[in-house]
Protein backbone atom coordinates (compact mmCIF):
# COMPACT_ATOMS: atom_id res chain seq x y z
CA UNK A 1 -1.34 -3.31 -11.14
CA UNK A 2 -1.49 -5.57 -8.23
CA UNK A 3 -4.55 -7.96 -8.65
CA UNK A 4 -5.53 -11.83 -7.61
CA UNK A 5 -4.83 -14.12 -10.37
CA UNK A 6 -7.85 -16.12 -9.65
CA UNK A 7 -11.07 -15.11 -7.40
CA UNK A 8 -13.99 -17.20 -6.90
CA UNK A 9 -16.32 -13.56 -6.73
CA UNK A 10 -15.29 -10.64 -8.57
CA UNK A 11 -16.25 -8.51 -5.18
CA UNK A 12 -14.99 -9.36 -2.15
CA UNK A 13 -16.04 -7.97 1.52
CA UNK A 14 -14.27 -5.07 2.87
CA UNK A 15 -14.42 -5.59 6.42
CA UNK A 16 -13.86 -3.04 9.19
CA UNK A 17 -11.47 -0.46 9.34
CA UNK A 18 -8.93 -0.25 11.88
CA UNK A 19 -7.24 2.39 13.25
CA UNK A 20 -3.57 3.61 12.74
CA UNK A 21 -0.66 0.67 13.27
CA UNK A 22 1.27 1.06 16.64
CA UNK A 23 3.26 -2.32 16.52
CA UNK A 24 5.34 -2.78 13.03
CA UNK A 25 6.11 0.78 12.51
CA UNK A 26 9.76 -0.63 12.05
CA UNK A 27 11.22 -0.90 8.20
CA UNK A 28 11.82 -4.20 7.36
CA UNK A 29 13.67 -3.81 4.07
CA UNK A 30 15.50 -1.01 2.22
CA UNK A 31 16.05 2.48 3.67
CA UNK A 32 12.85 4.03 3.15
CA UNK A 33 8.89 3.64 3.55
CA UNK A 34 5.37 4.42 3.46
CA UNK A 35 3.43 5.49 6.92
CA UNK A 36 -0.16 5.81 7.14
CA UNK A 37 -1.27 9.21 8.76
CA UNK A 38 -5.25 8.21 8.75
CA UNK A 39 -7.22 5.74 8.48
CA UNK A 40 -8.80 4.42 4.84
CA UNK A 41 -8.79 2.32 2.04
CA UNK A 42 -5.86 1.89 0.07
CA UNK A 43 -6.64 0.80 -3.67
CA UNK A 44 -4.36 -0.77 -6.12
CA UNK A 45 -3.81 2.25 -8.60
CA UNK A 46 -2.90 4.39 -5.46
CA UNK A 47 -0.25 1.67 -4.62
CA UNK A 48 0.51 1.61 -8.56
CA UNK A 49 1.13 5.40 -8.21
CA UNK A 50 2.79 5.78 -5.25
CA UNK A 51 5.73 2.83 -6.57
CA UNK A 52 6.54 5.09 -9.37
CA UNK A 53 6.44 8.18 -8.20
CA UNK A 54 9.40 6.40 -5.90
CA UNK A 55 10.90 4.92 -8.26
CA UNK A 56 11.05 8.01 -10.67
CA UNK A 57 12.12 10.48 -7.70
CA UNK A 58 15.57 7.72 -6.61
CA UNK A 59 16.52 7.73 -10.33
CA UNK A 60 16.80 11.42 -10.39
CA UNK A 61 19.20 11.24 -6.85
């Protein structure tokens, strides 16, 4: 999983939550991508998750 190798606090502040991206809906790299329908928190298992549940569906194509 995706984690900080080093943090001064174990907890860190969450901030405020925007709203839905209108500006860098463009794909940068590769052919294919993730879009957020709603607004929330994103964790690093659900990343974790989602990458091979991709991964696992292109080496079946």
């Amino acid at each position: 999983m995706l984690a900080p190798k080093r943090a001064k606090y174990r907890k860190s502040f969450r901030g405020k939550r925007g709203g839905k991206a209108v500006r860098g809906s463009e794909i940068s790299f590769g052919a294919y991508g993730l879009k957020a329908l709603t607004v929330g928190w994103v964790g690093s298992r659900q990343i974790e998750a989602a990458r091979r549940a991709l991964t696992a569906r292109s080496n079946n194509v």
